[in-house]
N, C-alpha and C. Protein backbone atom coordinates (compact mmCIF):
# COMPACT_ATOMS: atom_id res chain seq x y z
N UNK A 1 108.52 -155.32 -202.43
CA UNK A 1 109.08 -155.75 -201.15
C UNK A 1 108.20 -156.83 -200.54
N UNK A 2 108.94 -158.06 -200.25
CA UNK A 2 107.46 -158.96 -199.26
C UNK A 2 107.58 -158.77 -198.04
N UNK A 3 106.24 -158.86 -197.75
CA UNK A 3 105.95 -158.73 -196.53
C UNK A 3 106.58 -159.51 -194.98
N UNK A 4 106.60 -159.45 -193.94
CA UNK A 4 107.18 -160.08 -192.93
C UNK A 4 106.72 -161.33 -193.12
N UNK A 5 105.22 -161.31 -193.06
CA UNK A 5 104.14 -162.12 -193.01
C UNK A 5 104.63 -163.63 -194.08
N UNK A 6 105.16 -162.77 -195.15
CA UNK A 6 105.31 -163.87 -196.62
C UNK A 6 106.59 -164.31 -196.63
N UNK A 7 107.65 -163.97 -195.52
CA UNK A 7 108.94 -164.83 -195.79
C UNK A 7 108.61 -166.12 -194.81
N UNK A 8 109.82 -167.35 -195.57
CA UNK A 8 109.20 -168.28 -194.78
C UNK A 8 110.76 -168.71 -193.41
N UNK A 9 110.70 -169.33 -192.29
CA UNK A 9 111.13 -169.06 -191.19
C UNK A 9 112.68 -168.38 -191.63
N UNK A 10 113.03 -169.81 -192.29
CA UNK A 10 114.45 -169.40 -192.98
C UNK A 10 114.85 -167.92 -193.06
N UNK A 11 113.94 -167.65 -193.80
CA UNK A 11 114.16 -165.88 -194.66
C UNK A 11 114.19 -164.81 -193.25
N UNK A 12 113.42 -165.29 -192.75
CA UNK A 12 113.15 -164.36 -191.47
C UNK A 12 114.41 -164.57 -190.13
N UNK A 13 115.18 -165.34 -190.04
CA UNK A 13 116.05 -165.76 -189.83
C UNK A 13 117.13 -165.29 -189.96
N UNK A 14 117.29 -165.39 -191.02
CA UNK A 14 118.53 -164.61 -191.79
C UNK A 14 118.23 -162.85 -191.78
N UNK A 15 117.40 -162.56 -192.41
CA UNK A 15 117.32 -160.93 -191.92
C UNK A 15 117.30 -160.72 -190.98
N UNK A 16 117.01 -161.54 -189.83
CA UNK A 16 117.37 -160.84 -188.78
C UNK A 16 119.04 -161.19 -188.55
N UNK A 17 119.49 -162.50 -188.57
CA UNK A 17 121.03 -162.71 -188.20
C UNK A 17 122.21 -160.99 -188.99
N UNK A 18 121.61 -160.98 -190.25
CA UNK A 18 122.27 -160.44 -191.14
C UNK A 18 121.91 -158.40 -191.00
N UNK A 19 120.86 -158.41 -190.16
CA UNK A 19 120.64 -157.05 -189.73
C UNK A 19 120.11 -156.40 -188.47
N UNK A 20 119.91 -157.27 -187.58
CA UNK A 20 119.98 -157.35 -186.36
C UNK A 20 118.56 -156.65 -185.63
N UNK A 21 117.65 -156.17 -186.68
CA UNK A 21 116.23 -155.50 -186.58
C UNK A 21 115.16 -156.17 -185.44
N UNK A 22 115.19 -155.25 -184.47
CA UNK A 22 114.59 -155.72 -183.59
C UNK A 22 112.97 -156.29 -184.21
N UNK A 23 112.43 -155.71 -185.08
CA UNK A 23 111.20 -156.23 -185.95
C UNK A 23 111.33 -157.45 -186.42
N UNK A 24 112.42 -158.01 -186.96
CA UNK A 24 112.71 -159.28 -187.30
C UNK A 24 112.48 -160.38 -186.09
N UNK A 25 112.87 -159.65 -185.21
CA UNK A 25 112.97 -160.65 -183.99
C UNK A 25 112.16 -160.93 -183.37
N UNK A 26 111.06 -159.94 -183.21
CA UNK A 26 109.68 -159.45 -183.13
C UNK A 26 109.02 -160.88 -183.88
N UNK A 27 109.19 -160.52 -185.24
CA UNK A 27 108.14 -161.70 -185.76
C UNK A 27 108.51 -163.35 -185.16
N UNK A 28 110.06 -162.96 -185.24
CA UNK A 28 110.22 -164.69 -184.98
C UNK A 28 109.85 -165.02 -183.62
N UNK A 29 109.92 -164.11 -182.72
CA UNK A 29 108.80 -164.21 -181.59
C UNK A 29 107.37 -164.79 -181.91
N UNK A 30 106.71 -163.58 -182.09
CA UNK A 30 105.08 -163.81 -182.61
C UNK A 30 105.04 -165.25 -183.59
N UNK A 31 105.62 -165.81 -184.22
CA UNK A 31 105.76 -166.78 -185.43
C UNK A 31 105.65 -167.86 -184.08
N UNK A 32 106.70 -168.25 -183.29
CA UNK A 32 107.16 -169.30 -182.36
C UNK A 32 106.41 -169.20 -181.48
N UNK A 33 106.36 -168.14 -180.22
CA UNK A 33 105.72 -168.17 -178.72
C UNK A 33 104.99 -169.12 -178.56
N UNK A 34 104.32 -168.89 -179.37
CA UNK A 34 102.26 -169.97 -178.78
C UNK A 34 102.98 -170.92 -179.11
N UNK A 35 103.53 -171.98 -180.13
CA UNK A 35 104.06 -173.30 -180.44
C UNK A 35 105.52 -173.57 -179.57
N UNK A 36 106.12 -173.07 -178.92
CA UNK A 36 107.21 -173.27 -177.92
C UNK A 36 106.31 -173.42 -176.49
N UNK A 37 105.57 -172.65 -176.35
CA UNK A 37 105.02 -172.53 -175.13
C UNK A 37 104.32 -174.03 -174.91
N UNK A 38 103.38 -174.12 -175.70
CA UNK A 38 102.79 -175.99 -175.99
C UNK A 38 103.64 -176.45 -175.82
N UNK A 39 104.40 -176.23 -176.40
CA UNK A 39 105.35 -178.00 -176.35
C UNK A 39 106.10 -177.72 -174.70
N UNK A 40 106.49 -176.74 -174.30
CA UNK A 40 106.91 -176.85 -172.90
C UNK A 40 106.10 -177.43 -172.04
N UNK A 41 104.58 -176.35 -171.99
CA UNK A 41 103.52 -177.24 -171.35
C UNK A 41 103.27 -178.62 -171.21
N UNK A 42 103.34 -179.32 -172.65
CA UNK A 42 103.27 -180.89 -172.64
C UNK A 42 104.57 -181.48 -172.17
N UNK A 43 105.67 -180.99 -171.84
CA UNK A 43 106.97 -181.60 -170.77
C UNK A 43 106.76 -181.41 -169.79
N UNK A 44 106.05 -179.90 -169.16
CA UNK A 44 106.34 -179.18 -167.51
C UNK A 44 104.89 -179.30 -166.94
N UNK A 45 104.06 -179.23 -167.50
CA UNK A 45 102.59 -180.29 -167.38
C UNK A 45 101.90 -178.80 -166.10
N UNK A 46 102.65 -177.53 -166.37
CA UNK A 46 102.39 -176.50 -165.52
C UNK A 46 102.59 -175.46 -165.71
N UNK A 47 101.55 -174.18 -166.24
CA UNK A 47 101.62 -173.55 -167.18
C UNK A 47 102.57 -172.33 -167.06
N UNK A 48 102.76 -172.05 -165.30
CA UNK A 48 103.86 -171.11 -164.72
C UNK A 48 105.10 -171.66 -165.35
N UNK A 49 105.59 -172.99 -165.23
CA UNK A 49 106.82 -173.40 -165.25
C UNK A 49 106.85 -173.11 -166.93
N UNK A 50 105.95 -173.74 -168.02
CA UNK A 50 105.59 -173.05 -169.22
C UNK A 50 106.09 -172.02 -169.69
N UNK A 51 105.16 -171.12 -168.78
CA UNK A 51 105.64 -169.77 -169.25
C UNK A 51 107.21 -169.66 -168.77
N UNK A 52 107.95 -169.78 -167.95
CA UNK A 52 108.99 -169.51 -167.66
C UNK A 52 109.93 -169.71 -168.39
N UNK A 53 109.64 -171.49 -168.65
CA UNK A 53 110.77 -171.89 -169.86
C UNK A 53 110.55 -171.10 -171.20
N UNK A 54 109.15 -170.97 -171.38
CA UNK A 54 109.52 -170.15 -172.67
C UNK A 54 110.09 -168.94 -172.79
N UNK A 55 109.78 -168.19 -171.87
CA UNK A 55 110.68 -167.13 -171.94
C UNK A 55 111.97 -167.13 -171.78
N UNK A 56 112.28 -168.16 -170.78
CA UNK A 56 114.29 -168.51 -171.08
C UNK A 56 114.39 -168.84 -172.32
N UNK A 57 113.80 -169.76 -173.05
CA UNK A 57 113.88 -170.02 -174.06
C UNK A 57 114.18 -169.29 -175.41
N UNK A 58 113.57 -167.71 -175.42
CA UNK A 58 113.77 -166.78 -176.61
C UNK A 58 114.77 -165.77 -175.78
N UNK A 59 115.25 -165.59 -174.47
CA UNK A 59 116.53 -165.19 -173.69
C UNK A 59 117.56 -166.11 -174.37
N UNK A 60 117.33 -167.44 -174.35
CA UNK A 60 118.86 -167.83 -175.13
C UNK A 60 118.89 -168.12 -176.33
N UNK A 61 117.78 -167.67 -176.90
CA UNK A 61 117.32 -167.69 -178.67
C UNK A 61 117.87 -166.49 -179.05
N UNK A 62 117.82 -165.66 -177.72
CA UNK A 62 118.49 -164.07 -178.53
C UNK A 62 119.86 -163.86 -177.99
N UNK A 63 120.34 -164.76 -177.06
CA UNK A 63 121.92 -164.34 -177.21
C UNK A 63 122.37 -165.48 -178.36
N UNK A 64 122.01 -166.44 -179.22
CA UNK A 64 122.37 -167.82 -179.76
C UNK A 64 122.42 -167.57 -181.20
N UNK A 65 120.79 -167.39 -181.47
CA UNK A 65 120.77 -166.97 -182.93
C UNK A 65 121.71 -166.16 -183.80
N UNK A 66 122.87 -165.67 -183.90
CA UNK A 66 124.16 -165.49 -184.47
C UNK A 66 124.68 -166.72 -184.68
N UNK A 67 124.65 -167.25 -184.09
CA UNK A 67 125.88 -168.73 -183.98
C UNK A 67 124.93 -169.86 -185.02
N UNK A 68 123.66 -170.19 -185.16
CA UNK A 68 122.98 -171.11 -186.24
C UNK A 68 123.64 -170.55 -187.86
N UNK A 69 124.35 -171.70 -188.03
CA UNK A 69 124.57 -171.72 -189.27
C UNK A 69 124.08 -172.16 -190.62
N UNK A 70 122.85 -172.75 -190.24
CA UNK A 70 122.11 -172.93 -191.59
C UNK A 70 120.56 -172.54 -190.39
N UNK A 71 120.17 -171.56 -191.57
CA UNK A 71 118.71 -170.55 -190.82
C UNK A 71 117.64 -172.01 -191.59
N UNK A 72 117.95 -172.78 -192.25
CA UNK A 72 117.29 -174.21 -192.85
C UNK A 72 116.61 -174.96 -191.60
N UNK A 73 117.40 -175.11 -190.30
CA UNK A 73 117.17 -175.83 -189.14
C UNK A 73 116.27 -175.19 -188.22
N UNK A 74 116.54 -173.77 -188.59
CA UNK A 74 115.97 -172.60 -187.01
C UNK A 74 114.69 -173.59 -186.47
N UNK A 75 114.08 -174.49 -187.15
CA UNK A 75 112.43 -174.48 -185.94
C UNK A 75 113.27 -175.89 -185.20
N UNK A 76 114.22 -176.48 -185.67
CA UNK A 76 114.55 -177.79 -185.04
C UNK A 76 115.33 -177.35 -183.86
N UNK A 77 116.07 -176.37 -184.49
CA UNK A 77 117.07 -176.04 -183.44
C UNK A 77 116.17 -174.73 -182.38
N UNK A 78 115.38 -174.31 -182.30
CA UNK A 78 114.47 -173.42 -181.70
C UNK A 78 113.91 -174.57 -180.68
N UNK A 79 113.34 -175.69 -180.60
CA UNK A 79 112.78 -177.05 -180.37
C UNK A 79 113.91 -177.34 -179.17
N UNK A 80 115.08 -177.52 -179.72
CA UNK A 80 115.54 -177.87 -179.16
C UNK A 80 116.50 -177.31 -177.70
N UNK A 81 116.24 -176.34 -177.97
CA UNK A 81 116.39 -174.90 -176.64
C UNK A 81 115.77 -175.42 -176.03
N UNK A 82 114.29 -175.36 -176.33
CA UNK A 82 113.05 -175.33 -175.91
C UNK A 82 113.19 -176.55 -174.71
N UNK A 83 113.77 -177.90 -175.13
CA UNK A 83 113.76 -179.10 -174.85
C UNK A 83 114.69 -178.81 -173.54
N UNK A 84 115.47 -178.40 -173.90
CA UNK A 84 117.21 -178.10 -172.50
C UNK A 84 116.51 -177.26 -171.71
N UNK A 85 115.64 -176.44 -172.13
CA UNK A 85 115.43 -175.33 -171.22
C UNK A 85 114.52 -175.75 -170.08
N UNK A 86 113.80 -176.99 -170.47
CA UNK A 86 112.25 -178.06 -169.95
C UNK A 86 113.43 -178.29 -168.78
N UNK A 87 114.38 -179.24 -169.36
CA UNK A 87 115.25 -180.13 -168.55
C UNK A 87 115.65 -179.23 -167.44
N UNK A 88 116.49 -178.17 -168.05
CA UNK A 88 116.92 -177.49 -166.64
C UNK A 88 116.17 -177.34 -165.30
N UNK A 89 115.01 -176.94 -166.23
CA UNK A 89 113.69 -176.25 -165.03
C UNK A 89 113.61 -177.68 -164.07
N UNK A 90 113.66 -178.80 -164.61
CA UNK A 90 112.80 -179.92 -164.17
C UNK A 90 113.82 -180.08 -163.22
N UNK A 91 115.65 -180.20 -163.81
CA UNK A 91 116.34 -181.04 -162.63
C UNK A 91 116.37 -179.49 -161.52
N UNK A 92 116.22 -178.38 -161.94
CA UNK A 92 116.16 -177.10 -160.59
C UNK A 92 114.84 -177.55 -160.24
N UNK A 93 113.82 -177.83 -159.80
CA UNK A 93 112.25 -178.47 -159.49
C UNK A 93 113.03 -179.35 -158.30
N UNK A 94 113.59 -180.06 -159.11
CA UNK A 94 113.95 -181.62 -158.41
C UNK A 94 114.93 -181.09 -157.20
N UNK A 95 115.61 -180.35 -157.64
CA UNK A 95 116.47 -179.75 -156.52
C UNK A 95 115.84 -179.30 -154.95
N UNK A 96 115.03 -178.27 -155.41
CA UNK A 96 114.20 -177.94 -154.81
C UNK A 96 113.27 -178.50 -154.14
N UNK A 97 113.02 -179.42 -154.75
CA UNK A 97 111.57 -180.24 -153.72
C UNK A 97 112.57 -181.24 -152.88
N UNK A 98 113.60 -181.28 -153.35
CA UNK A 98 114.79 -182.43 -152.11
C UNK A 98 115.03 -181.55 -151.14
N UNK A 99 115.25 -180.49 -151.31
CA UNK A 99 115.82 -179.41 -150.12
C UNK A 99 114.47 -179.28 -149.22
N UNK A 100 113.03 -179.54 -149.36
CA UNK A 100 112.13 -179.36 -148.66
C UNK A 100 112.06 -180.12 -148.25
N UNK A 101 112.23 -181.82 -148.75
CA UNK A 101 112.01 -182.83 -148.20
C UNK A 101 112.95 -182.88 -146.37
N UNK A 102 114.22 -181.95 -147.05
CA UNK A 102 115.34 -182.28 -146.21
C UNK A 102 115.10 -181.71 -145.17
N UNK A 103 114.02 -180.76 -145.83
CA UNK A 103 114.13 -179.56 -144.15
C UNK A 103 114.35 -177.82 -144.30
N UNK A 104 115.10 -178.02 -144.98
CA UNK A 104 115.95 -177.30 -145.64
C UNK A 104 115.25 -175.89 -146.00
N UNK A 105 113.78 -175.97 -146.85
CA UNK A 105 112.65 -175.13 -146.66
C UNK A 105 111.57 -175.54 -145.90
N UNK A 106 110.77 -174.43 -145.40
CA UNK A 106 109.32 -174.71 -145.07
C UNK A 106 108.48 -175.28 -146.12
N UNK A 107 107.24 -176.52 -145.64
CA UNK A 107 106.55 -176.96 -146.48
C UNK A 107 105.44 -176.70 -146.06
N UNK A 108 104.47 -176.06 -146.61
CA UNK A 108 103.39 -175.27 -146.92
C UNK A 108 102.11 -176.48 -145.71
N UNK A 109 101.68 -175.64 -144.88
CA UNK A 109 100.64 -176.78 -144.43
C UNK A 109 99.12 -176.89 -144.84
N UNK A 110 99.00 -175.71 -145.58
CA UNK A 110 97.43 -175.88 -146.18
C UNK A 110 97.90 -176.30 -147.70
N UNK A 111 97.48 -177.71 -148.06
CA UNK A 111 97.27 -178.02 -149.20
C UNK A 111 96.29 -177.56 -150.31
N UNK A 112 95.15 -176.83 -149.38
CA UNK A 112 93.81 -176.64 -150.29
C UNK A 112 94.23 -174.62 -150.61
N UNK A 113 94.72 -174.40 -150.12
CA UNK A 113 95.34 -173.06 -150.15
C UNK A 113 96.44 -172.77 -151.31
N UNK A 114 97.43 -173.91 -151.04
CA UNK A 114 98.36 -174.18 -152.30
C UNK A 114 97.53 -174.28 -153.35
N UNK A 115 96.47 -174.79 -153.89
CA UNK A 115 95.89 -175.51 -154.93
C UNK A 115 95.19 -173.93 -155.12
N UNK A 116 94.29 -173.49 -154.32
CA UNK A 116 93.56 -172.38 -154.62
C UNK A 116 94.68 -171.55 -155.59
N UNK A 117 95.64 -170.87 -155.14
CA UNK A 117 96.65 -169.62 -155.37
C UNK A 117 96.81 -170.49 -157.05
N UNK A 118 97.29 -171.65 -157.03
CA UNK A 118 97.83 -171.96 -158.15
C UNK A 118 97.00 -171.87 -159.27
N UNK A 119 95.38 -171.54 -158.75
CA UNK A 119 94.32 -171.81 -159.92
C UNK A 119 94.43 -170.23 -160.02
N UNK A 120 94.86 -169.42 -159.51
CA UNK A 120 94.34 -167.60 -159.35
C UNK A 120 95.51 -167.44 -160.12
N UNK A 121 96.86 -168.11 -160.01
CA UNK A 121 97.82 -167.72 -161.01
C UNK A 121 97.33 -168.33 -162.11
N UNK A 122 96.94 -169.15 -162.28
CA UNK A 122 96.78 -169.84 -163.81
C UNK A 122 95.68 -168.77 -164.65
N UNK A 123 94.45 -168.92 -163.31
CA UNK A 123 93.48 -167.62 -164.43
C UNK A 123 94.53 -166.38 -164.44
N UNK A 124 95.27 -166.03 -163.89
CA UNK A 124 95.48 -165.09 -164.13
C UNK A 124 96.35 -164.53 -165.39
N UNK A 125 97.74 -165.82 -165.41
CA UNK A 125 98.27 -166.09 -166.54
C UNK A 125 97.42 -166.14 -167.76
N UNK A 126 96.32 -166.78 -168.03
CA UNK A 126 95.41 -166.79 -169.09
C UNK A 126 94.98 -165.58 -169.63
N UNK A 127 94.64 -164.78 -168.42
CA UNK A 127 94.43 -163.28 -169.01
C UNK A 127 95.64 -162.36 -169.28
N UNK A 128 96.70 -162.62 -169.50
CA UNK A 128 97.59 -161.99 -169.60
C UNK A 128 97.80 -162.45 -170.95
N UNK A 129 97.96 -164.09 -171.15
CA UNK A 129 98.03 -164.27 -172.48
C UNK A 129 97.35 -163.89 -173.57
N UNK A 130 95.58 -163.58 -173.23
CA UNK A 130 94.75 -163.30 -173.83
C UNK A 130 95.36 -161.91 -174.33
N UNK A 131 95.21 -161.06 -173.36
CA UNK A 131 95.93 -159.68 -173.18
C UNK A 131 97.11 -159.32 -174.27
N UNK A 132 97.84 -160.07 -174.17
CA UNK A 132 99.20 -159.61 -175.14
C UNK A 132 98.92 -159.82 -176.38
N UNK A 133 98.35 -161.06 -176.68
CA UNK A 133 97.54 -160.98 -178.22
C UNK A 133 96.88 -159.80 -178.79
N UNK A 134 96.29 -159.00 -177.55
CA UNK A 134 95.58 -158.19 -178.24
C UNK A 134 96.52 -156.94 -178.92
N UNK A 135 97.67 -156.76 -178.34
CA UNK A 135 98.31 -155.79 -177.71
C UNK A 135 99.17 -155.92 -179.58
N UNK A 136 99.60 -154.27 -179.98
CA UNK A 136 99.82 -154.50 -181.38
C UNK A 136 101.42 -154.92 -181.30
N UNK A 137 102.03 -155.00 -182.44
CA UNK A 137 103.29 -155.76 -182.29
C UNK A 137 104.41 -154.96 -181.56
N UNK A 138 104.39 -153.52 -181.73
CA UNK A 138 105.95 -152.82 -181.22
C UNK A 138 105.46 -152.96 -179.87
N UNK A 139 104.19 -152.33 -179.69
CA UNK A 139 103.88 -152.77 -178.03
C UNK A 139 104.20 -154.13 -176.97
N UNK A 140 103.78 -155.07 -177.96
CA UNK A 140 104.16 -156.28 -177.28
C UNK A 140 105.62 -156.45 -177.46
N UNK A 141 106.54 -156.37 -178.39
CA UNK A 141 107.87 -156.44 -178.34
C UNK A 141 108.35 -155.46 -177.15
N UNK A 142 108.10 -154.69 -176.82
CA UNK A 142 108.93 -153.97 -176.26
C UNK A 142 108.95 -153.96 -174.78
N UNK A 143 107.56 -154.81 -174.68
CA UNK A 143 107.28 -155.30 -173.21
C UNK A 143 108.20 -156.90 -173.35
N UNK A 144 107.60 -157.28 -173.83
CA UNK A 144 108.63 -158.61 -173.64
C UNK A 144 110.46 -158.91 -173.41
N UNK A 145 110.51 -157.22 -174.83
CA UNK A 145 112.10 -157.21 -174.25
C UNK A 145 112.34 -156.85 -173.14
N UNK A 146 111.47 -155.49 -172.59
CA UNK A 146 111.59 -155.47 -171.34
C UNK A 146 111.39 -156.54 -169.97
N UNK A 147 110.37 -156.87 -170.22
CA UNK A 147 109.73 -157.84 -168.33
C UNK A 147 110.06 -159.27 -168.79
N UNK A 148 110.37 -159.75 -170.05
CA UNK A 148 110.52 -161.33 -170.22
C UNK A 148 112.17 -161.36 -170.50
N UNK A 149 112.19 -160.79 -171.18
CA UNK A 149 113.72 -160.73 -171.52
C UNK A 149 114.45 -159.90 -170.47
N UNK A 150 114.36 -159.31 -169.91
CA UNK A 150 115.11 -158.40 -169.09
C UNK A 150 116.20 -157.39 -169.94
N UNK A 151 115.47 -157.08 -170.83
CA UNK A 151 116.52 -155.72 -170.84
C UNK A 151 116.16 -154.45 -169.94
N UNK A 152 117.73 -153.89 -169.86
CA UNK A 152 117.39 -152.72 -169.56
C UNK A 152 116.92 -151.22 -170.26
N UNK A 153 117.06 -150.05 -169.79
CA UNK A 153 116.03 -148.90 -170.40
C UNK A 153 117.27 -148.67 -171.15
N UNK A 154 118.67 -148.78 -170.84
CA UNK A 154 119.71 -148.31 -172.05
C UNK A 154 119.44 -149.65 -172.94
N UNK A 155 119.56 -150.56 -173.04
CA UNK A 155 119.78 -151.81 -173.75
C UNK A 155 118.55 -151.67 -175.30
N UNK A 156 117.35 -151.33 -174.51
CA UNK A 156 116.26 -150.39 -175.11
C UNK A 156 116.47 -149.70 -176.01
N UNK A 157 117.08 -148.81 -175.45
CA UNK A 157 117.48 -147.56 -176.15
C UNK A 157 118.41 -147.85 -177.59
N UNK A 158 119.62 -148.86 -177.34
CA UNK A 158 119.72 -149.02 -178.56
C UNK A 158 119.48 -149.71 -179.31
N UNK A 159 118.70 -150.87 -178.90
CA UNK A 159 117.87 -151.77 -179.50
C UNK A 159 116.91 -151.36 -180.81
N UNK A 160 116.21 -149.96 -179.70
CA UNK A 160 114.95 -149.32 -180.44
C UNK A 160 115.36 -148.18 -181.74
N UNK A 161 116.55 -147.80 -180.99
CA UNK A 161 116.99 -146.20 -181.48
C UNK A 161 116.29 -145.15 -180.94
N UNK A 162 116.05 -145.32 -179.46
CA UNK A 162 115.16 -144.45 -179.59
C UNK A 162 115.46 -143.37 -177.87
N UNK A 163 115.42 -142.51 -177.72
CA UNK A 163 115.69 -141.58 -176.50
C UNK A 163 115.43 -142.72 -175.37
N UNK A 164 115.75 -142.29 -173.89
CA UNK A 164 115.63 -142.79 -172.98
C UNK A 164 114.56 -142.64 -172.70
N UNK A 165 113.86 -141.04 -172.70
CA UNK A 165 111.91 -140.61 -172.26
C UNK A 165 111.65 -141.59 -173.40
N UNK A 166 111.82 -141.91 -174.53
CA UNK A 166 110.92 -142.24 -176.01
C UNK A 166 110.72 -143.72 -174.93
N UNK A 167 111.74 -144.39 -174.75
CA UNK A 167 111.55 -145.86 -173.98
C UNK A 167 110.84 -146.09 -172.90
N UNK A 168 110.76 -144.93 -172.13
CA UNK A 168 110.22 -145.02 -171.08
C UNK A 168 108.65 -145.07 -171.17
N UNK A 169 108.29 -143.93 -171.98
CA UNK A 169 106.72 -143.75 -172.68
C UNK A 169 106.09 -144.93 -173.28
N UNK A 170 106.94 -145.02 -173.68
CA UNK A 170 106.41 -146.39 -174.59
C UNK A 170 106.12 -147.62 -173.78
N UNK A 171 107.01 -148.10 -172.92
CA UNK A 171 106.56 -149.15 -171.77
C UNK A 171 105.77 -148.79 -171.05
N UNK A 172 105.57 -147.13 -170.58
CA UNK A 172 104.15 -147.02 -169.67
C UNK A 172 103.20 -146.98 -170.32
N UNK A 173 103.35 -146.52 -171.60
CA UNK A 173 101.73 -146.66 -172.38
C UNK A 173 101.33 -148.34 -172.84
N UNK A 174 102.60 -148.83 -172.75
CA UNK A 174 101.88 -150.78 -173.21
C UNK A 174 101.86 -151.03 -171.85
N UNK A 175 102.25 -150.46 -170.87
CA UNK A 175 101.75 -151.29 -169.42
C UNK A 175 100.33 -150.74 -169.20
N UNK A 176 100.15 -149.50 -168.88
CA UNK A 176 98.92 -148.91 -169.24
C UNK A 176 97.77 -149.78 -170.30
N UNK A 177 98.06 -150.34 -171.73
CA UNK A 177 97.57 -150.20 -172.61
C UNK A 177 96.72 -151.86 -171.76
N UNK A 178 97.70 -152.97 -171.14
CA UNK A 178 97.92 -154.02 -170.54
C UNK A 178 96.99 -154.00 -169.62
N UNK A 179 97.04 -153.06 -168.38
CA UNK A 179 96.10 -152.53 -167.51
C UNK A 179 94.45 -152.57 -167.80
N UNK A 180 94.36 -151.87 -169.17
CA UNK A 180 93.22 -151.58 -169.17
C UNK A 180 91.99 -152.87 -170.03
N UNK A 181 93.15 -153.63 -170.70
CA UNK A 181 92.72 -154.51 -171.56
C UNK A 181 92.66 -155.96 -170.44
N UNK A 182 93.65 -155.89 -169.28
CA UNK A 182 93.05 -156.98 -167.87
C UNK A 182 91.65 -156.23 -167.18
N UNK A 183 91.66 -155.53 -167.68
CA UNK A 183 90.48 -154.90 -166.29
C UNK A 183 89.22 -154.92 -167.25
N UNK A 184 89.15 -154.73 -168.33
CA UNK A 184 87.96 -155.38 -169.49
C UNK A 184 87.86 -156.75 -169.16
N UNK A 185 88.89 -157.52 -169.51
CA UNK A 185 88.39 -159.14 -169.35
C UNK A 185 88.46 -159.81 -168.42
N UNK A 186 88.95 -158.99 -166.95
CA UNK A 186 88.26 -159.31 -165.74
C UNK A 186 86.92 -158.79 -165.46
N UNK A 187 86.15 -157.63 -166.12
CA UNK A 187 84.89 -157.56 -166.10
C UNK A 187 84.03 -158.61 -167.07
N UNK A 188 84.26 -158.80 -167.85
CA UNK A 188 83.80 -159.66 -168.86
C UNK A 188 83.44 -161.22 -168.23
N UNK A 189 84.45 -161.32 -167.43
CA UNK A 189 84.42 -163.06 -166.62
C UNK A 189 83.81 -162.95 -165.56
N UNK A 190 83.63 -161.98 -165.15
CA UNK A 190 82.70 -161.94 -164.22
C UNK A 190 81.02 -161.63 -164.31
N UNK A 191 80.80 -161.85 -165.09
CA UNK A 191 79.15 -161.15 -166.00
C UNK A 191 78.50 -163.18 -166.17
């Protein structure tokens, strides 16, 4: 049998189109994330907006991926989500900063305050990313389907095969597991 590790995108692609294994999907996650996430970064030039698009990004990778008809393309056509998903964010941005201009929202009067928060989200994002790396694969899948993807605890359930308590346990022990592995490398940065 080869390993997950030894098929190449194609292969992994197709087992998942052709059997719908949340493990399959899993890898093509872990395989993509870090290289979708870059390339968003180098369009959105902001690592929140980053993270955001990427996660829309494998949200419409997982309602889509049925419909790619040659699994030959998946990293071009993965790319290219990636690319629409930049755009959207940018012309909703653009939206948004016109409606402030207009009035429309409040505009923030401490500039040095704005800048602070945005550096406390960024470290903070960093340790989260650090964090999930560490975190083993069903754990991290199952958080992601959950808090990035938004499924729900039934959606879970048959995703996983697994009881409603089995789903529930399992997200409090990787939130837990999450918890304890931020609170290490917030001690660590502070030394």
């Amino acid at each position: 049998m080869i390993r997950n590790d030894q098929l190449t995108d194609a292969q992994l692609v197709t087992l998942y189109q052709n059997t719908n294994t949340p493990e399959y999907f899993g890898n093509i996650y872990n395989r993509f994330h870090k290289k979708v996430y870059h390339y968003c970064l180098g369009i959105m030039k902001n690592r929140e907006d980053a993270y955001d698009v990427t996660a829309d990004t494998f949200v419409k990778l997982s309602d889509k991926i049925k419909t790619l008809r040659n699994a030959e393309l998946f990293v071009a056509w993965l790319f290219r989500i990636a690319h629409n998903e930049c755009m959207n964010k940018i012309k909703g941005n653009m939206k948004y900063r016109s409606s402030e201009i207009n009035g429309e929202l409040p505009i923030a009067d401490d500039a040095e305050d704005i800048r602070l928060e945005n550096m406390e989200k960024e470290i903070r994002l960093e340790l989260l990313d650090q964090v999930m790396d560490k975190l083993d694969e069903g754990t991290r899948f199952i958080l992601v389907e959950k808090y990035i993807n938004d499924k729900s605890i039934e959606e879970l359930e048959e995703l996983l095969n697994l009881s409603k308590s089995a789903v529930k346990m399992r997200l409090a022990r990787g939130k837990q597991k999450v918890a304890v592995l931020m609170n290490n490398r917030r001690r660590i940065l502070r030394r």
